[in-house]
Protein backbone atom coordinates (compact mmCIF):
# COMPACT_ATOMS: atom_id res chain seq x y z
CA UNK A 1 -29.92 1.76 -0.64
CA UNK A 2 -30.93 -1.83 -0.71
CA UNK A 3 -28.81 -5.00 0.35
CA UNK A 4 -28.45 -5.86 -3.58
CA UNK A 5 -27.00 -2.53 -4.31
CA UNK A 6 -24.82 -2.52 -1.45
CA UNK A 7 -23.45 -6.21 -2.79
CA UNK A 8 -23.40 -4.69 -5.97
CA UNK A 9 -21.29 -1.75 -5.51
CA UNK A 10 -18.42 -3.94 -3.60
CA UNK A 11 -18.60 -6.60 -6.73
CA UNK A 12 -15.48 -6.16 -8.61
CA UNK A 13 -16.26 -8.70 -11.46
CA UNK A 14 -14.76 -7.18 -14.60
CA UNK A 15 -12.39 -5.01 -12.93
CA UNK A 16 -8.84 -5.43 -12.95
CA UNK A 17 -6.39 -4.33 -10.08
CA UNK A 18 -2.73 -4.40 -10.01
CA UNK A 19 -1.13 -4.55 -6.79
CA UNK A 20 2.39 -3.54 -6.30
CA UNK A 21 4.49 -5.52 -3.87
CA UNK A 22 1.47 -7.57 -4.18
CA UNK A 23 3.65 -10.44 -2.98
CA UNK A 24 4.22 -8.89 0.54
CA UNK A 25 2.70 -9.32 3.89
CA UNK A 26 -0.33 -6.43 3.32
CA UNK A 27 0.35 -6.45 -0.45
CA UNK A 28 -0.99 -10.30 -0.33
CA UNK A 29 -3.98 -9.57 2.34
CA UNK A 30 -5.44 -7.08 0.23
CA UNK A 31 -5.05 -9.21 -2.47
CA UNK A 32 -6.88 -11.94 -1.06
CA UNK A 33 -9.77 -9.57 -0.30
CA UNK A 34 -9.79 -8.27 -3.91
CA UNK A 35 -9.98 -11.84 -5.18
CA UNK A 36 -12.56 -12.96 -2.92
CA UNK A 37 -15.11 -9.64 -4.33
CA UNK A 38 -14.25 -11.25 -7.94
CA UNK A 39 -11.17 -8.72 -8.92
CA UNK A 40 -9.07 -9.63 -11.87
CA UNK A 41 -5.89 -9.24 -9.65
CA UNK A 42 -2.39 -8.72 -10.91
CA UNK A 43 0.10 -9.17 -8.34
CA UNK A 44 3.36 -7.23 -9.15
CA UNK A 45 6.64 -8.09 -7.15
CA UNK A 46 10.40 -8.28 -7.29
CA UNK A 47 10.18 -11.57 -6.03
CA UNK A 48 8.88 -13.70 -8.88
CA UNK A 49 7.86 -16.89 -6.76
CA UNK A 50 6.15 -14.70 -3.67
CA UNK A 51 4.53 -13.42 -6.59
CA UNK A 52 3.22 -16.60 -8.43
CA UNK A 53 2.58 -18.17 -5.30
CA UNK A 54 -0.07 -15.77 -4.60
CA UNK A 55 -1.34 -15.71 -7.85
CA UNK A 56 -2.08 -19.92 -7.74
CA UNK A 57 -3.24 -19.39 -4.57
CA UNK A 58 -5.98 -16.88 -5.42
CA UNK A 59 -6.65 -18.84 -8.43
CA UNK A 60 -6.77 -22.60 -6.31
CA UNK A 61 -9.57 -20.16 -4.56
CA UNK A 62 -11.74 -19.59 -7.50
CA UNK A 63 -10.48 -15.96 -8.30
CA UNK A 64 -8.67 -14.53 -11.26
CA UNK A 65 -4.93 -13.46 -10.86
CA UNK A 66 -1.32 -13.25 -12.57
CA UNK A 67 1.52 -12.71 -11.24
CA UNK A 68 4.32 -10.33 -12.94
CA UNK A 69 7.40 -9.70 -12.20
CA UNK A 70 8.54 -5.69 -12.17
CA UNK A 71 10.54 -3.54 -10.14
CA UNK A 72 8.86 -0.69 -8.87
CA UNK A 73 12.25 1.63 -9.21
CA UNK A 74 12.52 0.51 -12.95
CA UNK A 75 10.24 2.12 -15.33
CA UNK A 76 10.93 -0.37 -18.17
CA UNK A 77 9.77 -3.15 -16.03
CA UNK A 78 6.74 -1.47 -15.17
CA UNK A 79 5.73 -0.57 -18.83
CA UNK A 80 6.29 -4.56 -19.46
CA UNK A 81 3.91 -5.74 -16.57
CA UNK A 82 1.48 -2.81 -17.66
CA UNK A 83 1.44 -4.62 -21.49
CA UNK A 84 1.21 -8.05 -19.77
CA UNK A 85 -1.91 -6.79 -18.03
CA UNK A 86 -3.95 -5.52 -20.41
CA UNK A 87 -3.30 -8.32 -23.08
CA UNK A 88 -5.01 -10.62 -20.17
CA UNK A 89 -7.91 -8.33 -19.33
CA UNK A 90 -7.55 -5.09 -21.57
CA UNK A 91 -7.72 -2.40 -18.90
CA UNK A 92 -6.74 -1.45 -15.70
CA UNK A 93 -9.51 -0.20 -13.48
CA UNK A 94 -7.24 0.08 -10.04
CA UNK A 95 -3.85 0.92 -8.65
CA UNK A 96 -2.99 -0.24 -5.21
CA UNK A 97 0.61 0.70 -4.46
CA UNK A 98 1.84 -1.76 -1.75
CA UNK A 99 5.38 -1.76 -2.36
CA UNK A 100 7.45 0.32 0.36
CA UNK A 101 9.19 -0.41 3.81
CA UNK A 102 11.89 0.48 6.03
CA UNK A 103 15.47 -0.71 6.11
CA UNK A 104 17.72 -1.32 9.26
CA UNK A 105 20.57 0.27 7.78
CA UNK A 106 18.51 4.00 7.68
CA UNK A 107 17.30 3.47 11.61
CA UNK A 108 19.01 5.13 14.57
CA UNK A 109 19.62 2.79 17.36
CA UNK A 110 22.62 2.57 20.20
CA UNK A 111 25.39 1.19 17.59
CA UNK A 112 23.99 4.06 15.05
CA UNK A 113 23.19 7.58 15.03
CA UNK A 114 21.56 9.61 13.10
CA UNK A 115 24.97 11.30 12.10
CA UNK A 116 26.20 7.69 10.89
CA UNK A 117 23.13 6.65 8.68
CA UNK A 118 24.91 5.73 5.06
CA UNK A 119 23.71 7.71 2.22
CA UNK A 120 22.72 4.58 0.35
CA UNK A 121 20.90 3.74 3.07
CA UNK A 122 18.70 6.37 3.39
CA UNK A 123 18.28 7.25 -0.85
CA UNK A 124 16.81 3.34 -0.92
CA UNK A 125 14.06 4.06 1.88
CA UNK A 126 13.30 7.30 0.44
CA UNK A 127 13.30 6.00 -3.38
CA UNK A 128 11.28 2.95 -2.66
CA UNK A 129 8.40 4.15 -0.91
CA UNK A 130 8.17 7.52 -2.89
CA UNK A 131 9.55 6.47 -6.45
CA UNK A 132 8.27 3.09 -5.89
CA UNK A 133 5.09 5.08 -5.60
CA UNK A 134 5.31 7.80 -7.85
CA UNK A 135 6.79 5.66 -11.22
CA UNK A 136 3.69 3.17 -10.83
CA UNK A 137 1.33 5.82 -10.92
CA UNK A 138 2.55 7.38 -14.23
CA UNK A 139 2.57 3.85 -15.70
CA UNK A 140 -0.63 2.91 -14.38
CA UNK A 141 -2.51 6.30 -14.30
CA UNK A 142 -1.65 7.10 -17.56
CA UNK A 143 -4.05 4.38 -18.67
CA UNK A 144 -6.38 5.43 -16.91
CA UNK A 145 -6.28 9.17 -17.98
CA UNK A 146 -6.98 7.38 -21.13
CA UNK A 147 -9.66 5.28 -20.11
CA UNK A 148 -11.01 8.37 -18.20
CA UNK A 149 -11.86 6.68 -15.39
CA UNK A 150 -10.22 4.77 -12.33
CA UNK A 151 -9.18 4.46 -8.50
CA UNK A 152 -5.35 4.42 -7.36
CA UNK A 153 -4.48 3.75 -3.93
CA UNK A 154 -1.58 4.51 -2.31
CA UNK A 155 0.02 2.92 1.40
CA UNK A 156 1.25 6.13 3.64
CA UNK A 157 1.66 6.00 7.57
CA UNK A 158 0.38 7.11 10.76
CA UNK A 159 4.17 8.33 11.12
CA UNK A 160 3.75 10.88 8.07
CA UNK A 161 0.99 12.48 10.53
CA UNK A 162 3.52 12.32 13.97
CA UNK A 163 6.98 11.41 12.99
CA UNK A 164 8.25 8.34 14.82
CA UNK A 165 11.90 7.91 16.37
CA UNK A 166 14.63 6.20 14.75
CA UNK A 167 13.21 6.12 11.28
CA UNK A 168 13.91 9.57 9.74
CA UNK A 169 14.05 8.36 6.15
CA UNK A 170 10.56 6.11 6.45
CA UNK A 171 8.79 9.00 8.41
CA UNK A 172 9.80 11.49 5.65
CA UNK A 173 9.16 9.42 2.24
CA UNK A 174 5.45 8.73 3.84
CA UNK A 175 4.86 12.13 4.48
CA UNK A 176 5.77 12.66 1.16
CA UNK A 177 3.52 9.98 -0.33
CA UNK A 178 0.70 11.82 1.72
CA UNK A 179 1.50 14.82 -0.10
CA UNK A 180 1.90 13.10 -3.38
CA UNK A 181 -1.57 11.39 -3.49
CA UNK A 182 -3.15 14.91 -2.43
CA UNK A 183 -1.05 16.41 -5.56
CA UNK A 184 -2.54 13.68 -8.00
CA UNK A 185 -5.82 13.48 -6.69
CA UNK A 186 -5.87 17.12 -8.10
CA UNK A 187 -3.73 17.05 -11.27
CA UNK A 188 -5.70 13.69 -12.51
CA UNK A 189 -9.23 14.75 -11.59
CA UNK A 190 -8.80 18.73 -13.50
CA UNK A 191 -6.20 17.34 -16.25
CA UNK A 192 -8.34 14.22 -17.05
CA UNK A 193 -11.30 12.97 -15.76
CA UNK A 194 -13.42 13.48 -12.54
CA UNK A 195 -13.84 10.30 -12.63
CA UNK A 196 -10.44 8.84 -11.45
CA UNK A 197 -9.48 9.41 -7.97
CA UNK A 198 -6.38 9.18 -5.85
CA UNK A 199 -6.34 8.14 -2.07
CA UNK A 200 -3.82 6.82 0.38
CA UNK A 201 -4.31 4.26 3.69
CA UNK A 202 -2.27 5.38 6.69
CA UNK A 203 -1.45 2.24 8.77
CA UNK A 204 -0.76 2.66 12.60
CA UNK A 205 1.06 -0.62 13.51
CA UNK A 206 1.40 -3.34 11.64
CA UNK A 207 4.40 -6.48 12.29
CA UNK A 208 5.53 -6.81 8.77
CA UNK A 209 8.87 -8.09 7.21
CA UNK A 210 10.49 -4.45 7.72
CA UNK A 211 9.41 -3.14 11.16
CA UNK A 212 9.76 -6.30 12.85
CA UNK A 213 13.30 -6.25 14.02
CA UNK A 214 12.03 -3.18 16.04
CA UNK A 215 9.13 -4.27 17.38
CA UNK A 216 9.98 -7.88 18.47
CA UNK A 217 13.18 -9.46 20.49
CA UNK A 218 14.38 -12.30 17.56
CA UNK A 219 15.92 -14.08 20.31
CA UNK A 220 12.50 -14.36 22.42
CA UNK A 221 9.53 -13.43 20.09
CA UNK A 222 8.44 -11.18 22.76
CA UNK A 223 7.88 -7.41 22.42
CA UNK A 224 10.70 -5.06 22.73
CA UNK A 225 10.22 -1.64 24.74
CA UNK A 226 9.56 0.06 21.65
CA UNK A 227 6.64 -2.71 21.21
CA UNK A 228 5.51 -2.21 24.33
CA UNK A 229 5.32 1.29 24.13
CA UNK A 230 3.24 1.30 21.18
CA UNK A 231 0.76 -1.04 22.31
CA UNK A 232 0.00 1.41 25.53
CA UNK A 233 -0.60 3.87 23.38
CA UNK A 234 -3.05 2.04 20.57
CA UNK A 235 -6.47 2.13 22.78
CA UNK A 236 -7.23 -0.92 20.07
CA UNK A 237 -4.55 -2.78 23.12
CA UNK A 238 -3.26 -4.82 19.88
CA UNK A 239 -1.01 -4.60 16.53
CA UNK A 240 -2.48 -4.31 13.48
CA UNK A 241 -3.76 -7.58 11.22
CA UNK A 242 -3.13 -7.27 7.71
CA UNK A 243 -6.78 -7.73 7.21
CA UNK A 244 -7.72 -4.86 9.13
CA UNK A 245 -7.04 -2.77 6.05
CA UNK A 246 -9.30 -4.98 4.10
CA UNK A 247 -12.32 -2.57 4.71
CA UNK A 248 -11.50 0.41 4.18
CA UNK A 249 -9.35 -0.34 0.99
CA UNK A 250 -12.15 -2.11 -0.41
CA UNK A 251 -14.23 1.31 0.64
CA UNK A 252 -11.72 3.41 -1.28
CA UNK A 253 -11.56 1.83 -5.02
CA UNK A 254 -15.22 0.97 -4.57
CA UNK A 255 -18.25 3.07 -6.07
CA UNK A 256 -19.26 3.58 -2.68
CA UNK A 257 -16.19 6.40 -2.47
CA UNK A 258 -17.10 8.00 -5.76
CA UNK A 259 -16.82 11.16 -4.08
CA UNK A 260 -13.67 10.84 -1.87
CA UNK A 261 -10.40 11.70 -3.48
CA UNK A 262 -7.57 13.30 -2.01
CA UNK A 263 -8.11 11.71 1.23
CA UNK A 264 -4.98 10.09 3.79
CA UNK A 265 -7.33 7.71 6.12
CA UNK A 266 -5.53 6.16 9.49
CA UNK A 267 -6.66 3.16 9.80
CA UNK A 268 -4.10 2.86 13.44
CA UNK A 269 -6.75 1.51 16.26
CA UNK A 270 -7.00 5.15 17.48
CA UNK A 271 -3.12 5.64 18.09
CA UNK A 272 -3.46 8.74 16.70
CA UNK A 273 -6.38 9.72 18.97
CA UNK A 274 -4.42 8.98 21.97
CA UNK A 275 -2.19 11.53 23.94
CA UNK A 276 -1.36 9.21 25.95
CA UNK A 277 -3.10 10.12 29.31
C-alpha cells in the first residue's frame, strides 16, 4: 500500500460523525482530529454553548461541524439530534460515544464509605456511562443497520480490565460498556450487515473534568498520593493527553480496521503491562 492510499483511507470527506459529549475534554480532542481528516462532525452535548463553541471553532478551522443539543439519558432528544443530522448531511457514517464520567458523590474516600454511597449517586454513574452508551447506539445504529454499513465507537477504561479503588460504580458501568460493545459488535454484524462494526477505546489515565478531584490537590495543583501512585506505575512516567487517543480512534472508524470489530484497545502508556516491580 502506497502513501496515496494510506492518505486516502484516513480521508473522511463525505462522512459524517456524531460525537456524544462531544463538548467535553476527550469528546472535543477527538473532535478536532475528525475535523482536521475532513469529517462532517456533529458535536452532541448537554451543554449547548460547550457544544457550539466547538462547533465554530472547528468551522473558524476550515472543517464542517454542528453542534446539537441532546441528552444522552433521553431518548427523545436523541431521535431530535439524529433528524437534525441527517437533514444537514443525510447519513450518519460514525458513532463515537464520549459522554460518561465519574461523580464524587459515588467515590469512597475517608468522610465516605462504601456502605454510605447514596443510591442516586451511584444509579447516575452507572446510567450515564452505560445508558448514555447504550440509548445512542440504538438511535444511531439503527441508521446504520439501514444504511448497512458503519463504525460506532465506544469510550471504556483500563479500570473495566483491573478495577480501581474508590470508584465501584465507574469501574463497573465500564466493564459493562466493554461487554456491551462485544455484544453489538455481534448482534449488528449477523442481524445486519458485516459491514458495520462496534469497538471501544480503554483509556489508562487521563486528568479530565471528573477524575481530577482525585488525582490533583485543588489547593496546590500538585499530584495527590493517588496521582502519584499512578504515575509509578504508567512506564509512559506521564498522564494521558487527550490527543493521545487521536490515533487509534482515527484507526478504529477508518477503512484501515475493516476487519476489527469487537475489540476493547488500552490505549494506558503500558499501565496495564506493569506489575509494578
Amino acid at each position: 500500500m502506497n502513501l496515496e492510499e494510506l492518505t486516502r483511507r484516513y480521508d473522511f470527506s463525505g462522512k459524517t460523525v456524531v460525537i456524544t459529549g462531544g463538548g467535553g475534554v476527550l469528546g472535543s480532542e477527538l473532535a478536532r482530529a475528525l475535523a482536521g481528516c475532513r469529517a462532517g462532525v456533529a458535536v452532541l452535548d448537554l451543554d449547548r454553548g460547550a457544544g457550539e463553541r466547538l462547533a465554530h471553532e472547528l468551522e473558524a478551522g476550515g472543517g464542517r461541524s454542528m453542534a446539537v443539543t441532546a441528552d444522552v439519558l433521553k431518548r427523545d432528544t436523541l431521535d431530535w439530534a439524529a433528524r437534525e443530522v441527517q437533514a444537514r448531511w443525510g447519513r450518519v457514517d460514525c458513532l463515537l460515544n464520549a459522554a460518561g464520567g465519574n461523580s464524587p458523590g459515588a467515590t469512597t474516600g475517608a468522610d465516605k464509605s462504601f456502605f454510605d454511597l447514596s443510591e442516586e449517586a451511584l444509579r447516575s454513574v452507572f446510567d450515564l456511562n452505560v445508558l448514555g452508551t447504550v440509548f445512542p447506539c440504538q438511535v444511531f445504529g439503527k441508521l446504520m443497520a439501514e444504511q448497512k454499513e458503519g463504525a460506532i465507537l465506544n469510550i471504556s477504561s483500563m479500570n473495566a480490565f483491573r478495577p480501581l479503588t474508590r470508584i465501584p460504580a465507574y469501574s463497573a458501568a465500564k466493564a459493562a460498556v466493554s461487554n456491551f460493545t462485544q455484544w453489538l459488535a455481534v448482534h449488528m454484524a449477523r442481524e445486519y450487515s458485516p459491514a458495520i462494526r462496534v469497538n471501544a477505546l480503554a483509556p489508562g489515565f487521563f486528568l479530565t473534568d471528573q477524575n481530577r478531584f482525585l488525582l490533583t490537590d485543588k489547593s496546590t495543583g500538585g499530584l495527590t498520593e493517588r496521582g502519584r501512585a499512578i504515575v509509578a506505575h504508567t512506564p509512559a512516567g506521564r498522564f494521558g493527553s487527550p490527543e493521545d487517543l487521536a490515533g487509534a480512534a482515527l484507526w478504529l472508524l477508518s477503512p484501515m480496521s475493516r476487519f476489527v470489530t469487537g475489540v476493547v484497545l488500552p490505549v494506558d502508556g503500558g499501565f496495564s503491562a506493569y506489575s509494578g516491580v
